[in-house]
C-alpha atoms as a PDB file:
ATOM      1  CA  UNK A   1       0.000   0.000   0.000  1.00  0.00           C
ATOM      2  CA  UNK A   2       1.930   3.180  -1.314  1.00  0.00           C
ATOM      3  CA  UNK A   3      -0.280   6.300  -0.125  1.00  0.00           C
ATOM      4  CA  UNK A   4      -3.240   6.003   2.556  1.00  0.00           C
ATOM      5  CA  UNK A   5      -6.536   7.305   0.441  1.00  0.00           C
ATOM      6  CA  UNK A   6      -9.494   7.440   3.418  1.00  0.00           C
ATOM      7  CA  UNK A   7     -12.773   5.831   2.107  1.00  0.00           C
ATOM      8  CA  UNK A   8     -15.871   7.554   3.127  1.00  0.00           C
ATOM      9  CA  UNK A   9     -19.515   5.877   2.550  1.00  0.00           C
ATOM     10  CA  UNK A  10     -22.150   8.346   3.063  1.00  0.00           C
ATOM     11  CA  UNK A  11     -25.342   8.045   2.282  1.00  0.00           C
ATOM     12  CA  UNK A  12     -27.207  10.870  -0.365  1.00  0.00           C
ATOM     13  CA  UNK A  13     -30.353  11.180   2.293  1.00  0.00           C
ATOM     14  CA  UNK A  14     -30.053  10.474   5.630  1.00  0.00           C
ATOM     15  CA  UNK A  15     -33.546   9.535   7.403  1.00  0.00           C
ATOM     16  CA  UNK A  16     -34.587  11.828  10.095  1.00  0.00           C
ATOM     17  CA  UNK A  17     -35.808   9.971  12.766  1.00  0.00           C
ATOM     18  CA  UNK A  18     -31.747   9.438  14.691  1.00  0.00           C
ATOM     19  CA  UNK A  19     -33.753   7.712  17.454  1.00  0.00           C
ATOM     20  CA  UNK A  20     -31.040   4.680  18.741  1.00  0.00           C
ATOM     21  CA  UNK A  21     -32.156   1.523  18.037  1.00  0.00           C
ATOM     22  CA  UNK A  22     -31.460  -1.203  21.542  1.00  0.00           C
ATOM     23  CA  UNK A  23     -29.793  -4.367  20.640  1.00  0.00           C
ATOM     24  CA  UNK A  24     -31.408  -6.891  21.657  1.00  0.00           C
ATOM     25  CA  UNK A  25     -28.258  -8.651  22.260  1.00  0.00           C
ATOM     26  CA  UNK A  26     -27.293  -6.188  25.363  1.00  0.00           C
ATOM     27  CA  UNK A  27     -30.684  -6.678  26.739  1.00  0.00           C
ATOM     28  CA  UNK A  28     -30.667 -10.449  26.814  1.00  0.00           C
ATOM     29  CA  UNK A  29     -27.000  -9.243  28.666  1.00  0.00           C
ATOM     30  CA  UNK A  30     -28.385  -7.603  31.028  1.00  0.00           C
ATOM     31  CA  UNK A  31     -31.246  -9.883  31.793  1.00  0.00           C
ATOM     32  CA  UNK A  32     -28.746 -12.648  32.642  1.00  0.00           C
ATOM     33  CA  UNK A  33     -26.450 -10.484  34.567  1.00  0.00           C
ATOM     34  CA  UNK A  34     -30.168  -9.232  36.745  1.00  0.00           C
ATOM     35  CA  UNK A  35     -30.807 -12.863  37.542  1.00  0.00           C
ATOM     36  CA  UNK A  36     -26.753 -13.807  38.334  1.00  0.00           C
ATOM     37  CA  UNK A  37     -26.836 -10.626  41.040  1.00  0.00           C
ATOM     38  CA  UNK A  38     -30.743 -12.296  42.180  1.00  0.00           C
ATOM     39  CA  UNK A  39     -28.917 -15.778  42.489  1.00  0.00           C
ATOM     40  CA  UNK A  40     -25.665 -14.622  44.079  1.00  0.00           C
ATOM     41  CA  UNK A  41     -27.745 -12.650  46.767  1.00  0.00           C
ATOM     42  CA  UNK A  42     -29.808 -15.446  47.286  1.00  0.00           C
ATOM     43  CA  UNK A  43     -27.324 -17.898  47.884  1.00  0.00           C
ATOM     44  CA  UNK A  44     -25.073 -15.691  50.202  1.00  0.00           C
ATOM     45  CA  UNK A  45     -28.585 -15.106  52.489  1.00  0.00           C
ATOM     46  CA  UNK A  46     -29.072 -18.931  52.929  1.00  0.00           C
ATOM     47  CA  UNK A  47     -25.295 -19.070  53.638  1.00  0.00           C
ATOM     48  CA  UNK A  48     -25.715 -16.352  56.316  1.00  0.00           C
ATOM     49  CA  UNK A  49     -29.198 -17.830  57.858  1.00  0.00           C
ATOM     50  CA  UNK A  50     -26.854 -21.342  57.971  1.00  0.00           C
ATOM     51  CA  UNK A  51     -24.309 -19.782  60.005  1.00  0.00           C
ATOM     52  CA  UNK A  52     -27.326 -17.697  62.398  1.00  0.00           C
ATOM     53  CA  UNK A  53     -29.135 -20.983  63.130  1.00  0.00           C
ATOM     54  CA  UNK A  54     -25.482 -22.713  63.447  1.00  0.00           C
ATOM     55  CA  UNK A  55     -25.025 -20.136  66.246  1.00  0.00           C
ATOM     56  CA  UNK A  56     -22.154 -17.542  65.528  1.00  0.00           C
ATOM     57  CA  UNK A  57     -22.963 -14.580  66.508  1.00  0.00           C
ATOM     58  CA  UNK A  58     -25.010 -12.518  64.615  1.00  0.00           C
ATOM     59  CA  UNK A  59     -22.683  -9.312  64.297  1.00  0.00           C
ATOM     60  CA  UNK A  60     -19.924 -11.927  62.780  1.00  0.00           C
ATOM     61  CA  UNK A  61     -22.679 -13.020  60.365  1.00  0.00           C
ATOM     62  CA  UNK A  62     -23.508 -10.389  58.789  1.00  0.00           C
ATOM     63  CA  UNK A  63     -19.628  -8.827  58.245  1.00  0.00           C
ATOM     64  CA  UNK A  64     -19.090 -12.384  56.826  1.00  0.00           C
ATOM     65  CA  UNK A  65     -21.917 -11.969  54.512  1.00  0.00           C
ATOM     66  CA  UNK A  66     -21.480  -8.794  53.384  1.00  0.00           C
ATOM     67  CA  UNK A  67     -17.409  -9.363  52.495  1.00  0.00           C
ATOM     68  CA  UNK A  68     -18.383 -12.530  50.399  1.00  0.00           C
ATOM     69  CA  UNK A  69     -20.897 -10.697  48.536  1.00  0.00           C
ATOM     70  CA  UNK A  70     -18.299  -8.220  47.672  1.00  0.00           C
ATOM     71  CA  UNK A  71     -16.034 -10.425  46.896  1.00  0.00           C
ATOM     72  CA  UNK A  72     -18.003 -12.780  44.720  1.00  0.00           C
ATOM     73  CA  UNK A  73     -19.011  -9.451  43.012  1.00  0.00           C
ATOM     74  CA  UNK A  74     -16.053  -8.712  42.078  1.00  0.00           C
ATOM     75  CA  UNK A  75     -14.408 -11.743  41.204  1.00  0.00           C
ATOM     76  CA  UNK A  76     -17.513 -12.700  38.610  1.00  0.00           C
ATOM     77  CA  UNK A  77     -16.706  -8.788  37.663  1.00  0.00           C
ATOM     78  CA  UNK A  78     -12.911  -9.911  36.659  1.00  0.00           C
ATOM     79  CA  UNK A  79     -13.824 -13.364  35.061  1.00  0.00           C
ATOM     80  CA  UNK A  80     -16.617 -11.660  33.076  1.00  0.00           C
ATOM     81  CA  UNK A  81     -13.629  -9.304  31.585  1.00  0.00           C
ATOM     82  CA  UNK A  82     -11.813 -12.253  30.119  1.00  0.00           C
ATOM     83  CA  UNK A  83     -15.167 -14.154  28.702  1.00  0.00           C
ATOM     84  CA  UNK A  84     -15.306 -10.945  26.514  1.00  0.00           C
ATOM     85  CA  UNK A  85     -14.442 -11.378  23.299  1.00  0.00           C
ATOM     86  CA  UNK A  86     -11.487  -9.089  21.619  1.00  0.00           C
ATOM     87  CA  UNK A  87     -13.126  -6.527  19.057  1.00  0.00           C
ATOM     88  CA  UNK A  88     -12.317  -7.289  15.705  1.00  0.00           C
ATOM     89  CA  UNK A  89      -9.166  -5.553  13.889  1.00  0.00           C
ATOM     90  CA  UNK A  90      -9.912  -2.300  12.020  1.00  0.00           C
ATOM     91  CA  UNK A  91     -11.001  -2.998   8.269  1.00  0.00           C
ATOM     92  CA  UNK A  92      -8.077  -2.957   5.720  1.00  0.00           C
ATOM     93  CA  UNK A  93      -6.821   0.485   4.805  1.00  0.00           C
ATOM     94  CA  UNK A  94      -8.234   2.154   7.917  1.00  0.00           C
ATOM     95  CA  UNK A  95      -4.994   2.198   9.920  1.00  0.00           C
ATOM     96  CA  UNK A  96      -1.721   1.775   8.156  1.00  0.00           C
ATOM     97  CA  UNK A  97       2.002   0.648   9.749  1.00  0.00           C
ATOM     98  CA  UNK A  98       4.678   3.381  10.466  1.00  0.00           C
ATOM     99  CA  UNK A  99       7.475   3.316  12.189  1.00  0.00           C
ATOM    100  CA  UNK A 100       8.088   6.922  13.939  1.00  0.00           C
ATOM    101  CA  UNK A 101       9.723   7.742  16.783  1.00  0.00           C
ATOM    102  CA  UNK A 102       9.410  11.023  19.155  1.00  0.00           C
ATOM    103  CA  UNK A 103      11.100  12.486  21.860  1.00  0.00           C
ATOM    104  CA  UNK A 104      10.314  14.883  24.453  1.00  0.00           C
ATOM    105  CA  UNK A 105      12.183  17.971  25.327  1.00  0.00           C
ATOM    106  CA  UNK A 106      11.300  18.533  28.636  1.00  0.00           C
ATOM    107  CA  UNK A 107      11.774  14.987  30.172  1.00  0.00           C
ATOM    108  CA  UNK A 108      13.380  12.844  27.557  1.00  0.00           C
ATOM    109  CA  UNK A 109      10.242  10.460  27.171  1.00  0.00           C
ATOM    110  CA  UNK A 110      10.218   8.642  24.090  1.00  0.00           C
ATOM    111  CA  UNK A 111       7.824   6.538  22.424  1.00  0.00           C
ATOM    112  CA  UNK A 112       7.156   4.793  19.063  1.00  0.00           C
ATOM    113  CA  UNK A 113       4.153   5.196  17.194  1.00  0.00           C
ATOM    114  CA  UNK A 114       3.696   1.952  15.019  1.00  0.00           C
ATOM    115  CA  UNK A 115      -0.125   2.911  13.619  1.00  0.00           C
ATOM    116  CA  UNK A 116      -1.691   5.993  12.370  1.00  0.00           C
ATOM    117  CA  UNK A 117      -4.702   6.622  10.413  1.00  0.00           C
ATOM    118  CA  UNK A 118      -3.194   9.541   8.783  1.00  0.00           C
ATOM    119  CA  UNK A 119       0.289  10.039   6.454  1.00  0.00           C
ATOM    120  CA  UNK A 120       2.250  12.060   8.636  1.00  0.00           C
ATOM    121  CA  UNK A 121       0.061  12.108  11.678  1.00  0.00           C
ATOM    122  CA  UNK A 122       0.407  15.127  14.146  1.00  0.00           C
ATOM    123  CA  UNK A 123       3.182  14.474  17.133  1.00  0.00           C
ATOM    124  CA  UNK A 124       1.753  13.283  20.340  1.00  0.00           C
ATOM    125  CA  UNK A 125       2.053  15.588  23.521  1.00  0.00           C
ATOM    126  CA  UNK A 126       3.451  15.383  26.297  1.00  0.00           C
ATOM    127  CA  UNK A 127       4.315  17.955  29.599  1.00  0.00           C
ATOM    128  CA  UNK A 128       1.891  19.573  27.812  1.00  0.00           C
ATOM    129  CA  UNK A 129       4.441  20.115  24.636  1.00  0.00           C
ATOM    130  CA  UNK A 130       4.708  18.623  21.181  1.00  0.00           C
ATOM    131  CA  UNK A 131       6.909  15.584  21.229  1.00  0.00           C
ATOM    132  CA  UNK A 132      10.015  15.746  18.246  1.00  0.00           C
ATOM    133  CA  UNK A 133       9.949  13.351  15.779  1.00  0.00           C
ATOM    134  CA  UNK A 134      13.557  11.903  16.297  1.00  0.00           C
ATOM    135  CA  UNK A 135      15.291   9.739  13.014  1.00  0.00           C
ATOM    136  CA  UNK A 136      18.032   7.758  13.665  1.00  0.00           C
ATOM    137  CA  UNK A 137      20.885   5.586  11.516  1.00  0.00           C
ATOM    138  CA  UNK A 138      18.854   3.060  10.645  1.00  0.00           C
ATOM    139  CA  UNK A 139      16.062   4.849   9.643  1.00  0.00           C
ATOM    140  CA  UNK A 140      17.836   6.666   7.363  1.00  0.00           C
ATOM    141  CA  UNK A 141      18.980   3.916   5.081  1.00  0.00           C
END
């Protein structure tokens, strides 16, 4: 691919009505995450009454209850993240390989910028500067 030429597919006549339309999808989603929370909640109350009618004191009970509910929360919360799936890659032509590097003058950060959607593309910031676009040897040859 020698020079990056943006496509752009836009409609003559747009309709009017810009109303979103809900997936269906993310309301089946959340559906099945309502009943998860119901079930969780559910099952840490019987858990608590089991330890009340076992005898622990009731104070004990309900701190124990309340931390596992947290932390069931949020370890379905982490394993959720990885069940996600990873968005697809950017069509063909939207985002094309480069190989710049950039320094900055304040505090000698440097970074490498490997995609860009433009050309040239404009020079990051940073310590609220532009960043230099730095060439070395072997980019030269």
């Amino acid at each position: 691919m020698t020079d990056f030429e943006p496509v752009t597919d836009v409609p003559q006549r747009i309709d009017a009505d810009d109303t979103p339309v809900e997936s269906s999808a993310k309301l089946r989603d959340a559906t099945i995450q309502k009943r998860r929370h119901r079930i969780l909640l559910v099952a840490v109350l019987a858990i608590g009454a089991g330890l009340l009618i076992a005898g622990f004191e009731p104070w004990r009970v309900l701190a124990t209850v309340a931390a596992m509910y947290v932390m069931f929360r949020l370890g379905f919360a982490i394993i959720g993240a990885f069940a996600r799936p990873i968005p697809d890659a950017p069509p063909a032509g939207e985002l094309r390989r480069v190989k710049l590097k950039y320094r900055c003058n304040i505090c000698g950060t440097e970074i490498r910028m490997t995609l860009a959607n433009d050309e040239v593309p404009d020079p990051p910031r940073h310590c609220t500067e532009d960043m230099e676009l730095t060439a070395t040897e072997d980019d030269a040859l």
